[in-house]
Protein backbone atom coordinates (compact mmCIF):
# COMPACT_ATOMS: atom_id res chain seq x y z
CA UNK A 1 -37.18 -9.83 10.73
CA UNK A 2 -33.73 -11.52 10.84
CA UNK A 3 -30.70 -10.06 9.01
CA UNK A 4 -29.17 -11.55 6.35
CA UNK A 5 -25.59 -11.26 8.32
CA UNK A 6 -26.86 -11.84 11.84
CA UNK A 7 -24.14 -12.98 14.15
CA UNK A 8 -21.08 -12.42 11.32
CA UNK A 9 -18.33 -10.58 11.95
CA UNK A 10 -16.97 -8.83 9.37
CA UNK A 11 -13.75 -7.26 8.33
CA UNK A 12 -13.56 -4.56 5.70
CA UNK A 13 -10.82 -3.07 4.50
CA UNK A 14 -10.75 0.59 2.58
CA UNK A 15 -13.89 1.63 4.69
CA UNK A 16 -14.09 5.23 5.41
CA UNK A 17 -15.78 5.91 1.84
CA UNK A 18 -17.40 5.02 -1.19
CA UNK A 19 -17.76 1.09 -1.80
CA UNK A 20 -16.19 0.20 1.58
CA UNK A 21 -18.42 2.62 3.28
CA UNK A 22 -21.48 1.58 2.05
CA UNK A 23 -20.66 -2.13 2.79
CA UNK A 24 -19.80 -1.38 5.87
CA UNK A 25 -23.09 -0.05 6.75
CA UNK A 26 -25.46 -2.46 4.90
CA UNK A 27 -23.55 -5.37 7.01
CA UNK A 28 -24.18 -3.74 10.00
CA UNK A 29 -27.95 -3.47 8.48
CA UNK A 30 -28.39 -7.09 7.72
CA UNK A 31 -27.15 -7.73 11.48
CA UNK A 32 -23.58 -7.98 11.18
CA UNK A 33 -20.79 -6.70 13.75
CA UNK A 34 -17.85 -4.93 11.52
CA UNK A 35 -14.68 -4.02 12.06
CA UNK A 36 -13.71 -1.00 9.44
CA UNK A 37 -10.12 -0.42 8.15
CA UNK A 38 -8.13 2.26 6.68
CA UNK A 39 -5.49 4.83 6.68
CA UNK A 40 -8.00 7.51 6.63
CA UNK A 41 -8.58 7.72 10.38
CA UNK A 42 -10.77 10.61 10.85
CA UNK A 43 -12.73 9.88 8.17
CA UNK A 44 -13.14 5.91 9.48
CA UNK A 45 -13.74 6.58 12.93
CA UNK A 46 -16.49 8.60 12.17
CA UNK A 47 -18.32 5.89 9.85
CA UNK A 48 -17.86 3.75 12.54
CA UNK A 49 -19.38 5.85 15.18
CA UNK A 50 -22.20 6.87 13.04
CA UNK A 51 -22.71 3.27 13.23
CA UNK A 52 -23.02 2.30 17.21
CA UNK A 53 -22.53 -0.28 19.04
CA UNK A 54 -21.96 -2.83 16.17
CA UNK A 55 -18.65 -1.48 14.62
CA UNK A 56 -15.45 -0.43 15.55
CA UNK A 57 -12.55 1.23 13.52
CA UNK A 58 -8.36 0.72 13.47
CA UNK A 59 -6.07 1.97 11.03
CA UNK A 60 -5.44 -0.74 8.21
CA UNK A 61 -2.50 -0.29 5.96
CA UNK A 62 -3.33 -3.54 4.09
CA UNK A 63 0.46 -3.32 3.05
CA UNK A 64 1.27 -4.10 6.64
CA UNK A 65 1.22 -7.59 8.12
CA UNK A 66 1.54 -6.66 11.65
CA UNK A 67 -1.63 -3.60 11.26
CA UNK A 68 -3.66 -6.62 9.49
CA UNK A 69 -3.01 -8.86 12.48
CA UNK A 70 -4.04 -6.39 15.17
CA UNK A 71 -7.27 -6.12 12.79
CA UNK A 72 -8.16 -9.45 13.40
CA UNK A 73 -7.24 -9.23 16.97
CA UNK A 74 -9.30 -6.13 17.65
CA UNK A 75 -12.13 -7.90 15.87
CA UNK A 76 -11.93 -11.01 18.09
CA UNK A 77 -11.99 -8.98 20.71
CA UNK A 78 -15.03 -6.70 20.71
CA UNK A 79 -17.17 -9.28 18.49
CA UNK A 80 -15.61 -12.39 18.10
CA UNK A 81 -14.03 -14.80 15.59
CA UNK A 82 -13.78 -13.46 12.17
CA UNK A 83 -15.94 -14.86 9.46
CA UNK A 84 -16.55 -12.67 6.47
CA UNK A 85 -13.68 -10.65 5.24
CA UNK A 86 -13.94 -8.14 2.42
CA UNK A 87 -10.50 -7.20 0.58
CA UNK A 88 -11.92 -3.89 -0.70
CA UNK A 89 -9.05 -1.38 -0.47
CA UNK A 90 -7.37 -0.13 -3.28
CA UNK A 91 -5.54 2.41 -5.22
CA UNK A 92 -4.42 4.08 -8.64
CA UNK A 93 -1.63 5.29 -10.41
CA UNK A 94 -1.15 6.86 -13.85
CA UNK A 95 1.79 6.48 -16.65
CA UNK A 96 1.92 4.62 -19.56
CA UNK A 97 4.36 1.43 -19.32
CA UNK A 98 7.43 3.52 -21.25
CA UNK A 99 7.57 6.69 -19.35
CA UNK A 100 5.45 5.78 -15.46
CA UNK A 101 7.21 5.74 -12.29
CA UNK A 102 8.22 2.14 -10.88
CA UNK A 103 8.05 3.12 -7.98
CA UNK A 104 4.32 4.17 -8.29
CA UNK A 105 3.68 0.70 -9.98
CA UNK A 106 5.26 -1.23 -7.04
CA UNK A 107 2.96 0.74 -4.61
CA UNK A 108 -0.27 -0.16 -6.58
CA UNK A 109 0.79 -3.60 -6.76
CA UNK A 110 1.75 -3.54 -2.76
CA UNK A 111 -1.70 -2.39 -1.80
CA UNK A 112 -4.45 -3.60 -4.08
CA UNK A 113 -2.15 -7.07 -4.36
CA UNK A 114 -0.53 -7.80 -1.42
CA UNK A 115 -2.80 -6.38 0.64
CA UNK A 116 -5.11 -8.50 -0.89
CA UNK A 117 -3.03 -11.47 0.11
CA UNK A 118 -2.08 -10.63 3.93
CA UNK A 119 -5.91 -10.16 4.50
CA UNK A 120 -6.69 -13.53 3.39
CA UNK A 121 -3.81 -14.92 5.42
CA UNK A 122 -4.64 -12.99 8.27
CA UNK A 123 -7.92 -14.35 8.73
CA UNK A 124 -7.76 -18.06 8.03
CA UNK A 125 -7.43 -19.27 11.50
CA UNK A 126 -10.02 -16.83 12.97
CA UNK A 127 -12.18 -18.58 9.94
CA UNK A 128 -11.05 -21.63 10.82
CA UNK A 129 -12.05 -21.32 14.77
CA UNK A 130 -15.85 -19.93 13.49
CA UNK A 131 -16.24 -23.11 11.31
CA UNK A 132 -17.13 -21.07 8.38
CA UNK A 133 -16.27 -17.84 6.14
CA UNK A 134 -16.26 -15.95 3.35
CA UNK A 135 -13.70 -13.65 1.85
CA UNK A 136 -15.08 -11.31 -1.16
CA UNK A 137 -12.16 -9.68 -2.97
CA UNK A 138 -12.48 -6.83 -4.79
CA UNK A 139 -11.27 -6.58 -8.04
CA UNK A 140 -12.10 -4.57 -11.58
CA UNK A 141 -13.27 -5.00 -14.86
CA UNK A 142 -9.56 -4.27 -15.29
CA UNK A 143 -9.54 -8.03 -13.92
CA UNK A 144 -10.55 -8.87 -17.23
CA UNK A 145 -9.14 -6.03 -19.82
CA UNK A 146 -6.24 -3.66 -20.11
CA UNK A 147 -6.21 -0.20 -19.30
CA UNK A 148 -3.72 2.39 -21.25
CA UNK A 149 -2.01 4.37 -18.55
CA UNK A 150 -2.90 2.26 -15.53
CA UNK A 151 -0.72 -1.04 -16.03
CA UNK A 152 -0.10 -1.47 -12.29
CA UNK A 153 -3.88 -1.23 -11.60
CA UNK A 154 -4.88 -3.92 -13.96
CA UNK A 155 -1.79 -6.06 -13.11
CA UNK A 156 -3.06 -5.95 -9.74
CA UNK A 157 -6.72 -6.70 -10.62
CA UNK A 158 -5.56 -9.55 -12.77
CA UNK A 159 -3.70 -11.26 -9.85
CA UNK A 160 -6.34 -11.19 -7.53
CA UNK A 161 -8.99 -12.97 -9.91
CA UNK A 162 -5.92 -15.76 -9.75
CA UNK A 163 -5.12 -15.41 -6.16
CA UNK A 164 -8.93 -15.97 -5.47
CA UNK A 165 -8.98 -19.31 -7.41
CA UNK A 166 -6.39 -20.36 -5.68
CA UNK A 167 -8.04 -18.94 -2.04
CA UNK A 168 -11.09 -21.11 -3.10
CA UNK A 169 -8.86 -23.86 -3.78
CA UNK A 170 -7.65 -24.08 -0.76
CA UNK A 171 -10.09 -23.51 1.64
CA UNK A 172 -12.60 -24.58 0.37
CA UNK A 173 -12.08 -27.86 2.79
CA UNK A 174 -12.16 -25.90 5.43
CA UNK A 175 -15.72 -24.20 4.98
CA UNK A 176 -14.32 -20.74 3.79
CA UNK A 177 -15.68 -19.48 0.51
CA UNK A 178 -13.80 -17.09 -2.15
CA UNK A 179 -15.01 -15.19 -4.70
CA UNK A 180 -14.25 -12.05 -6.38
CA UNK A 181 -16.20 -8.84 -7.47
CA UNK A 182 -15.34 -6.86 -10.76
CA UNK A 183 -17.14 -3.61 -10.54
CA UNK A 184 -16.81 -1.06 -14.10
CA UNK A 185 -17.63 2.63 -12.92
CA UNK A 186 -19.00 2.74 -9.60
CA UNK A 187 -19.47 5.96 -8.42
CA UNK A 188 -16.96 6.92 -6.14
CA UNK A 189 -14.15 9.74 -5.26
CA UNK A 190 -11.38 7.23 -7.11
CA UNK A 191 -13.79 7.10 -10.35
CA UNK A 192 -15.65 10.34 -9.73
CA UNK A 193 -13.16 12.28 -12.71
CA UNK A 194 -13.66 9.87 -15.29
CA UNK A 195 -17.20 9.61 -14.97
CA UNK A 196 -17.48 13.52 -15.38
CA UNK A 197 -16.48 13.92 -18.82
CA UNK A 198 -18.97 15.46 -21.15
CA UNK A 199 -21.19 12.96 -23.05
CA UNK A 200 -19.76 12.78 -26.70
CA UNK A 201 -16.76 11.47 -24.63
CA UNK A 202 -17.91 9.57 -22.08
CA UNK A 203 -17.73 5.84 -22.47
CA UNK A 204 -20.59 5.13 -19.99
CA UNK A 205 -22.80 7.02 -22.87
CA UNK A 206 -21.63 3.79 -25.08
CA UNK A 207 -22.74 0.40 -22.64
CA UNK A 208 -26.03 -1.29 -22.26
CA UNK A 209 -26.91 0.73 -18.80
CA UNK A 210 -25.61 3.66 -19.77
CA UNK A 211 -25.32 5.09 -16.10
CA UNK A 212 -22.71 4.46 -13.20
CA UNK A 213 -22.99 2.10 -10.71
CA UNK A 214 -24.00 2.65 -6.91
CA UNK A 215 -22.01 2.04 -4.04
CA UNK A 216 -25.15 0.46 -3.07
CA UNK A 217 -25.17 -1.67 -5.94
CA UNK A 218 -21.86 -2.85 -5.58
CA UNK A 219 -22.44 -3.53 -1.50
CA UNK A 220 -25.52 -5.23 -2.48
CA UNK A 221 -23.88 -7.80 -4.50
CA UNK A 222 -21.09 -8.13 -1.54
CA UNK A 223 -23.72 -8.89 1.01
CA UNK A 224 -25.10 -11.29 -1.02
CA UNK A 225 -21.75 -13.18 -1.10
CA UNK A 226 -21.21 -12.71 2.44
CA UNK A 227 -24.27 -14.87 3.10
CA UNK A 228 -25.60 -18.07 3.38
CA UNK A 229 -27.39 -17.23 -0.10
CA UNK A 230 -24.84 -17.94 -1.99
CA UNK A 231 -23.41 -21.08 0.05
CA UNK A 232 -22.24 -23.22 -2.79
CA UNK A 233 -19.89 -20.35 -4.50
CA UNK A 234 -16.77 -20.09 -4.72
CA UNK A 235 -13.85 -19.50 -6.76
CA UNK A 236 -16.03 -17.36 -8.85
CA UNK A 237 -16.31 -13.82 -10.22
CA UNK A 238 -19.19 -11.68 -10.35
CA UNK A 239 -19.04 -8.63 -12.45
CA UNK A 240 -20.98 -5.54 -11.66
CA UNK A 241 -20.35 -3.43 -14.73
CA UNK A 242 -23.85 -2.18 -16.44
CA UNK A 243 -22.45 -4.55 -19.36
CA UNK A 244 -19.41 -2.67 -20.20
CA UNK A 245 -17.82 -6.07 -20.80
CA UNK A 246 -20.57 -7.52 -22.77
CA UNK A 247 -19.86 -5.04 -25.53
CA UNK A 248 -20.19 -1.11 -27.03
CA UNK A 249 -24.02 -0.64 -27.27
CA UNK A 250 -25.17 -1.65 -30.11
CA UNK A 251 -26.67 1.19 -33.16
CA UNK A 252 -30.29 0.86 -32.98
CA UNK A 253 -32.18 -0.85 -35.77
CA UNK A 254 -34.80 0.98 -37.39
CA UNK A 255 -38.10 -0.12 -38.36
CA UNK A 256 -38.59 -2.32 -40.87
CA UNK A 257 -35.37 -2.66 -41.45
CA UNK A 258 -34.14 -6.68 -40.94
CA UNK A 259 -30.76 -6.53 -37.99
């Protein structure tokens, strides 16, 4: 039975674990050929090992132009042109606007911002050559709301719902699609210490599926982009959230009692 990705070639960035990890290997699952990036080498190389013949890793500081360029290069080379990217590495830093380190705040912007734009640049003309592409940034929730004590994070995650428009924009022309992703608690390492507070204080005890998400889940609705199946979007932004935006979970009504 065909794969949903045959013949693609992917890039994806912040690979070695959690939502980056498990994208990696569905692509490779639905018949894609991936290139994984990240500064965790050990940790990457082994993913990609674990997964033969159809993936290689490099180091990928997404900060760097010239690391994001040998990417693409290393991709051309073992698979061929580029033609799905996935902007999924990212970071976080804590400290309230008044007292947090600017320094901290420029490196959360540099990675989960920047980095965000270099691998879009990086891979136009590959895209271009293969006739086709699509580019899936990751975002947040924090795309959408504040966050006390993690202003670079959502500054971040705001700019790339805008940079993504404007990706879409552009491109579009050119048969390259853009959309965003906006997960709420997926369970990864990076989330892992929120999502482990006791239940009278844990806000995933107060949405509509009270539970956190599954790297699965989230590469699930990646793959989905990726593909043909979802040919005529983008620009767009798909949330992944259990409805933590939709609302706090409503106080049950009891019986007999009109709501």
């Amino acid at each position: 039975m065909p794969g949903r990705l045959d013949g693609r070639v992917a890039i994806v960035s912040g690979a070695a674990r959690g939502q980056g990890e498990a994208e990696a290997r569905q692509f490779v699952a639905e018949g894609a050929s991936v290139v994984l990036g990240d500064v965790l080498d050990a940790e990457g190389a082994a993913v990609a090992a674990s997964l033969g013949d159809q993936a290689r890793y490099v180091h990928l500081d997404v900060a760097s132009e010239d690391d994001w360029a040998a990417a693409v290069a290393a991709a051309q080379s073992a698979f061929g042109a580029v033609d799905v990217l996935v902007n999924n590495a990212g970071i976080i830093r804590f400290g309230t606007i008044a007292e947090g380190d600017v320094d901290d705040f420029r490196r959360v912007l540099m990675v989960n911002q920047v980095g965000c734009f270099l691998g879009m640049k990086a891979v136009v003309p590959s895209m271009v050559a293969a006739g086709r592409g699509s580019i899936v940034n990751v975002s947040s929730m924090n795309g959408f709301v504040g966050g006390a004590t993690i202003p670079g994070y959502v500054a971040s995650k705001f700019a790339i719902r805008g940079m993504t428009k404007t990706a879409a924009m552009e491109l579009g022309p050119q048969g390259i699609r853009v959309n965003s992703i906006h997960p709420g608690a997926i369970d990864t390492e990076m989330a892992r210490e929120g999502l482990s507070m006791p239940p009278d204080l844990n806000p995933l005890s107060r949405i509509a599926l009270p539970r956190a998400g599954t790297v699965e889940e989230a590469a699930e609705l990646v793959t989905w982009l990726a593909s043909d199946a979802s040919s005529y979007c983008t620009g767009a932004e798909f949330v992944i959230d259990g409805g933590w935006l939709a609302g706090p979970y409503p106080v049950p009504v009891r019986p007999g009692v009109a709501s």
